[in-house]
Protein backbone atom coordinates (compact mmCIF):
# COMPACT_ATOMS: atom_id res chain seq x y z
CA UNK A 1 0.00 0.00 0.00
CA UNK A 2 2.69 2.53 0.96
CA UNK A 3 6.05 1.91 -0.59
CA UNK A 4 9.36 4.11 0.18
CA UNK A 5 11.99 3.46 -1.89
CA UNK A 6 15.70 4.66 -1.21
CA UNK A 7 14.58 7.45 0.62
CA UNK A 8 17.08 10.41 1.50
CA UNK A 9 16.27 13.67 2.97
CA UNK A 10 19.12 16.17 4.06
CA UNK A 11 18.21 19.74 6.00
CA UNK A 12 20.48 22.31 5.07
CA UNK A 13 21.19 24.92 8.39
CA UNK A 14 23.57 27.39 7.20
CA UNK A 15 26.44 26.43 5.51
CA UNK A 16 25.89 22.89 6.76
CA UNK A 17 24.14 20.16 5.24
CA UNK A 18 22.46 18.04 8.06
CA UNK A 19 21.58 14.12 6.71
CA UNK A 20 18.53 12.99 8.75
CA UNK A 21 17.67 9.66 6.20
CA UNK A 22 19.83 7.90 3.69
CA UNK A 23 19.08 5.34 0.99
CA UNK A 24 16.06 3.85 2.90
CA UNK A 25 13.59 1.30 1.55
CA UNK A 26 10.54 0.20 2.97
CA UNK A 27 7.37 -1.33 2.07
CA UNK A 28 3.64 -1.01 3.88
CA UNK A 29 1.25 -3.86 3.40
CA UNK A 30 -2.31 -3.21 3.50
CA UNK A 31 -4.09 -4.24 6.80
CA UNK A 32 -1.05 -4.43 8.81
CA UNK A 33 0.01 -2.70 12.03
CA UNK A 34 3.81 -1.54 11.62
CA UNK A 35 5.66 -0.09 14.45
CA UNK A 36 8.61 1.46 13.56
CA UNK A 37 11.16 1.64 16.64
CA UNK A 38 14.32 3.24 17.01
CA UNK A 39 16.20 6.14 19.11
CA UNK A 40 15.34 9.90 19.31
CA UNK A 41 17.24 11.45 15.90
CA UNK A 42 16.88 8.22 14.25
CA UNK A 43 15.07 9.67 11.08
CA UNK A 44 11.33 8.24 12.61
CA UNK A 45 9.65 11.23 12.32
CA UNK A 46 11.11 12.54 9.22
CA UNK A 47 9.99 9.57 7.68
CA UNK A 48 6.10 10.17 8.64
CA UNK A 49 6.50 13.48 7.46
CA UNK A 50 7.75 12.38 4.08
CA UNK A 51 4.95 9.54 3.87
CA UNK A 52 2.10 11.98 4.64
CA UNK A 53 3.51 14.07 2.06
CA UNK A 54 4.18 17.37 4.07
CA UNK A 55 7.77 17.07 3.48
CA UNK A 56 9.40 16.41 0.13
CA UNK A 57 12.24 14.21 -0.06
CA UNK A 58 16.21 15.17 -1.19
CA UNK A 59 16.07 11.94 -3.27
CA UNK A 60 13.81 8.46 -3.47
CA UNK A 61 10.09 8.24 -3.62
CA UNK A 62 7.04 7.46 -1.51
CA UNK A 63 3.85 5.92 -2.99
CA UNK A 64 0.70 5.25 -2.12
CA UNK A 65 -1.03 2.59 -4.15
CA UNK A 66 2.25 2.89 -7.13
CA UNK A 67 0.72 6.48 -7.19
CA UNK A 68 3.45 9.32 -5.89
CA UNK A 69 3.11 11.22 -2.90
CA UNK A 70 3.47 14.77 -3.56
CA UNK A 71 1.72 16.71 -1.26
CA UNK A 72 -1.00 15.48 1.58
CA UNK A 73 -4.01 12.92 0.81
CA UNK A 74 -7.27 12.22 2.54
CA UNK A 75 -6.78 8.86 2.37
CA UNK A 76 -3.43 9.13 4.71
CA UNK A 77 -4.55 10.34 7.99
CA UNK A 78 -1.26 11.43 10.60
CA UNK A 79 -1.59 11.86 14.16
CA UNK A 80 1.93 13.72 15.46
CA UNK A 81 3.35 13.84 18.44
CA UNK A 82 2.20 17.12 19.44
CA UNK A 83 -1.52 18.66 19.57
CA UNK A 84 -2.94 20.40 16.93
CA UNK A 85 -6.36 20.38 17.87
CA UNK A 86 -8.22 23.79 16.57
CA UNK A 87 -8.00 26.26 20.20
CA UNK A 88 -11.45 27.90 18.41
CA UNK A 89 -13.45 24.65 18.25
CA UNK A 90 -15.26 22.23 20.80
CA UNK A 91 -14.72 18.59 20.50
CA UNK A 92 -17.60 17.81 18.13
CA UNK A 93 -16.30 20.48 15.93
CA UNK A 94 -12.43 19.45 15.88
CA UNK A 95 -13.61 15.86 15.27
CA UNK A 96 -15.95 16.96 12.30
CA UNK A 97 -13.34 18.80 10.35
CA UNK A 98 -12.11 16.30 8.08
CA UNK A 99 -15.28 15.30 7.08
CA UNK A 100 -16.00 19.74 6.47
CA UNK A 101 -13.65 19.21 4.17
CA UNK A 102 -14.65 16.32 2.17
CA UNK A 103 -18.19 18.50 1.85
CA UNK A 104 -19.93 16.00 4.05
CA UNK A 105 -23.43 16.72 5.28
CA UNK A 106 -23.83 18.63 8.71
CA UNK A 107 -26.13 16.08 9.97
CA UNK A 108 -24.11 12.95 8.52
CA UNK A 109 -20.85 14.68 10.07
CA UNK A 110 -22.28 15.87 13.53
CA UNK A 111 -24.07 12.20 13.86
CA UNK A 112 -20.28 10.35 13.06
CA UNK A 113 -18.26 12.97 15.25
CA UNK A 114 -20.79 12.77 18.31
CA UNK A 115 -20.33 8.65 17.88
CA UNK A 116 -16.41 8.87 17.43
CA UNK A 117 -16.53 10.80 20.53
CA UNK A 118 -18.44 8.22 22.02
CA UNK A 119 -15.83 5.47 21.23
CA UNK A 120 -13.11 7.12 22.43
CA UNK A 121 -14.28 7.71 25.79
CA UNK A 122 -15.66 11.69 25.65
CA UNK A 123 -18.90 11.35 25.89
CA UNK A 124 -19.97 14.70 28.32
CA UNK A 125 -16.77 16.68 27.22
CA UNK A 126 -18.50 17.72 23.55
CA UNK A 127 -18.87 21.33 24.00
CA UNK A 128 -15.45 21.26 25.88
CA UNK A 129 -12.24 23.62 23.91
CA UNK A 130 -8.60 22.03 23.96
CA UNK A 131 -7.74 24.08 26.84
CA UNK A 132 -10.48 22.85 28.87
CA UNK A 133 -9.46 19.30 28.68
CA UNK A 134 -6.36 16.99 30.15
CA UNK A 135 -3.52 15.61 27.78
CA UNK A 136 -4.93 12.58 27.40
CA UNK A 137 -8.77 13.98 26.44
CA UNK A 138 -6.90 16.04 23.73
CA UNK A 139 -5.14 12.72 22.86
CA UNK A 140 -8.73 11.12 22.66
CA UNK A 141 -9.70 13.94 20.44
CA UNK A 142 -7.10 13.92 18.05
CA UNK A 143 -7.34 10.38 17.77
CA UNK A 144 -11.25 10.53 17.05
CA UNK A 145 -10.48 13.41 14.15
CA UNK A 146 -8.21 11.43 12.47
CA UNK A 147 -10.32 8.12 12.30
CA UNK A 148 -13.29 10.99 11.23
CA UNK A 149 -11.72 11.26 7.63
CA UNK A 150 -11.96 7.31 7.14
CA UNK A 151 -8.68 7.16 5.83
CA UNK A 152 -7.08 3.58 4.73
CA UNK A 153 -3.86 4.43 6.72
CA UNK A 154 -3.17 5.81 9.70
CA UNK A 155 0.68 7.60 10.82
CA UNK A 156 1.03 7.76 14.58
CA UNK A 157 3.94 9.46 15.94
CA UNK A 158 4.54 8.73 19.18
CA UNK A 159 1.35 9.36 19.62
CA UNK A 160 0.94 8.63 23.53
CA UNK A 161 5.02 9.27 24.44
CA UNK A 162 4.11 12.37 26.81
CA UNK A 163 1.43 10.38 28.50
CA UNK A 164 1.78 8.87 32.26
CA UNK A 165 1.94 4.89 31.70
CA UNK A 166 -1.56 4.14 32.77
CA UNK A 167 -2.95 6.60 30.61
CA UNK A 168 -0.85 5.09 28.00
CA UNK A 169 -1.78 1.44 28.04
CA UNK A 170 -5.67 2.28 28.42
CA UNK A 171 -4.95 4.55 25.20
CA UNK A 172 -2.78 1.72 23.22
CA UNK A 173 -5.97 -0.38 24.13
CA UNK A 174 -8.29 1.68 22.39
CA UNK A 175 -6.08 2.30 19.26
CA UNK A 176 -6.36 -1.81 19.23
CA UNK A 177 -10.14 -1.83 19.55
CA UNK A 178 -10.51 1.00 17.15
CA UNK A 179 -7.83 -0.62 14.90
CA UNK A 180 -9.12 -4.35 14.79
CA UNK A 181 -11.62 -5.38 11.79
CA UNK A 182 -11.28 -2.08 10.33
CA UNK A 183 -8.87 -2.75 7.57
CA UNK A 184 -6.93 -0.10 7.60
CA UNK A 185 -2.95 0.24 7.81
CA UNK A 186 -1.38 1.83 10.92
CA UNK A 187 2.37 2.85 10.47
CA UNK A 188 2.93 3.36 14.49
CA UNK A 189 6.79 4.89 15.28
CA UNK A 190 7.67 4.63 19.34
CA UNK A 191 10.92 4.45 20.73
CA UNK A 192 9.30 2.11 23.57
CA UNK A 193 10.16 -2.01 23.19
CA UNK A 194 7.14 -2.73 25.09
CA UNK A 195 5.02 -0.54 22.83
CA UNK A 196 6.10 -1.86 19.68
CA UNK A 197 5.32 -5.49 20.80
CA UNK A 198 2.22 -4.56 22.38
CA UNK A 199 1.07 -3.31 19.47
CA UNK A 200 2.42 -4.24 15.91
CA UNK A 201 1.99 -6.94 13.76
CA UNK A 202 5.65 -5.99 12.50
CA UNK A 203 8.55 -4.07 13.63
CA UNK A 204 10.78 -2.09 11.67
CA UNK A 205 14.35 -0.77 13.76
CA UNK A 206 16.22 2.05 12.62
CA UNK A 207 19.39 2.95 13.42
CA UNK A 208 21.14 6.21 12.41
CA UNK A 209 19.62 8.01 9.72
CA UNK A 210 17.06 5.14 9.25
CA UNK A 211 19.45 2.16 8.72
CA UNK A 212 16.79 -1.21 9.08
CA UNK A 213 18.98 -2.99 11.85
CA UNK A 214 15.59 -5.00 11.95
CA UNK A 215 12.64 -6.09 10.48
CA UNK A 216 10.79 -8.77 11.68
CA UNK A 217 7.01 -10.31 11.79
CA UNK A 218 5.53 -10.35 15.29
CA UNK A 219 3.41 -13.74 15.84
CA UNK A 220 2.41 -12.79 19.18
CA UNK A 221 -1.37 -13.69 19.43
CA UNK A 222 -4.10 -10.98 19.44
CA UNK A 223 -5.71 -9.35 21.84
CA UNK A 224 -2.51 -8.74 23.63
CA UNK A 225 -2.65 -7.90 27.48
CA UNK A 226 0.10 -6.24 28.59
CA UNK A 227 0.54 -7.73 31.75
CA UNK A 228 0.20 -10.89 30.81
CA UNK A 229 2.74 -10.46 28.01
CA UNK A 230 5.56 -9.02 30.35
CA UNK A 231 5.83 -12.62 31.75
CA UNK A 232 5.43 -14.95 28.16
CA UNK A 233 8.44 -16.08 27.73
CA UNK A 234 8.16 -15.61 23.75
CA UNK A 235 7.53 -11.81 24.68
CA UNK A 236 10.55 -11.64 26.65
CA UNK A 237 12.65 -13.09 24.12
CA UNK A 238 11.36 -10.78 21.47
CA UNK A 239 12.14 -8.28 24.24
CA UNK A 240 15.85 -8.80 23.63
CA UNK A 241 15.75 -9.49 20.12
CA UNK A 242 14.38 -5.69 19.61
CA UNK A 243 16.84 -4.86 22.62
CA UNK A 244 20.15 -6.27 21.05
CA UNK A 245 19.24 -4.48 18.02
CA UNK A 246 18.80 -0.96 19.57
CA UNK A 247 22.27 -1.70 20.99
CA UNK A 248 23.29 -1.86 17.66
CA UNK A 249 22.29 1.58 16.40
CA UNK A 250 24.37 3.41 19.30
């Protein structure tokens, strides 16, 4: 579904040119939850960026469907690490804007956003603004307005890393519910073992300016219970397969 293909982007600061990917490749298959895991200045979020197409590459490609990413899609929907919920709209409102966009009905939209914000736990906090609301109930949000463009993929970056860990697993559990049966592709970077196993279907590791150190399939049966995973002893030696392999990048 989404296919990057020798992939280099370099950011030029001054005089300097500074090399943040080089020469990666990577395919996407439709349906599956990839978690791409590496270090902090490993290239992960420069290579969301270039997949939702708001950054252009140096050199390579990204596709979606053999078709080239140029610019920004409705069908790729990309939930960064920080908030960019609207300060000027409710809930209901930041949760209908995709589908403002697309010219969707106000009834159809304000019936779908009102039931997204049912599903991810907001019911009663509607007419509430960003400010109003915890980090995690603007995490909620911005999770409901980017499953209320129905795109085919989702890009999650980091998505819960500022979150305490209880607040994190009861988030990575609705992601999962949300996720399951809906056929659509989730591209999920974290630089958290647990998270990646927890969640993905594969795992891609990137070393230093994206190097794959890793790339395997994760047979780990769904659902997946945290801590009940923490003490299968398949988990735990997938646990220091992915560890091993951050050692490497360093």
């Amino acid at each position: 579904m989404l296919e990057v293909t020798r992939l280099t982007k370099q950011f030029v600061k001054g005089d300097m040119g500074i090399l943040a990917l080089r020469d990666l490749s990577l395919g996407i298959e439709e349906g599956c939850f990839v978690t791409v895991l590496g270090r902090s200045g490993c290239g992960k979020s420069t290579l969301l960026n270039m997949m939702s197409g708001l950054m252009p590459p140096t050199s390579g490609a990204v596709t979606y469907r053999d078709a080239p990413v140029t610019g920004p899609r409705t069908e790729v929907g990309y939930l960064t690490q920080s908030d960019t919920l609207m300060p000027w709209r409710d809930v209901v409102r930041n949760v209908e804007m995709p589908m403002e966009i697309k010219g969707v009905d106000a009834k159809e939209r304000r019936e779908r956003a009102t039931d997204l914000v049912e599903r991810v736990g907001l019911t009663g906090f509607e007419r509430h603004y960003p400010r109003e609301l915890s980090g995690g109930m603007r995490r909620r949000a911005s999770l409901a307005r980017m499953l209320a463009g129905d795109p085919e993929v989702l890009l999650l970056d980091e998505p819960f890393g500022a979150l305490d860990a209880q607040l994190r697993f009861v988030l990575q559990a609705e992601l999962l519910r949300l996720w399951q049966g809906s056929g659509q592709t989730v591209v999920f970077v974290t630089h958290d073992i647990e998270e990646a196993l927890l969640l993905g279907d594969r795992i891609v590791v990137l070393g230093r300016i994206g190097k794959v150190l890793l790339d395997k399939e994760i047979d780990l049966p769904r659902p997946r219970d945290a801590d009940e995973l923490r003490v299968d002893p398949h988990f735990v030696s997938l646990h220091k397969e992915m560890t091993a392999a951050l050692r490497e990048a360093q």
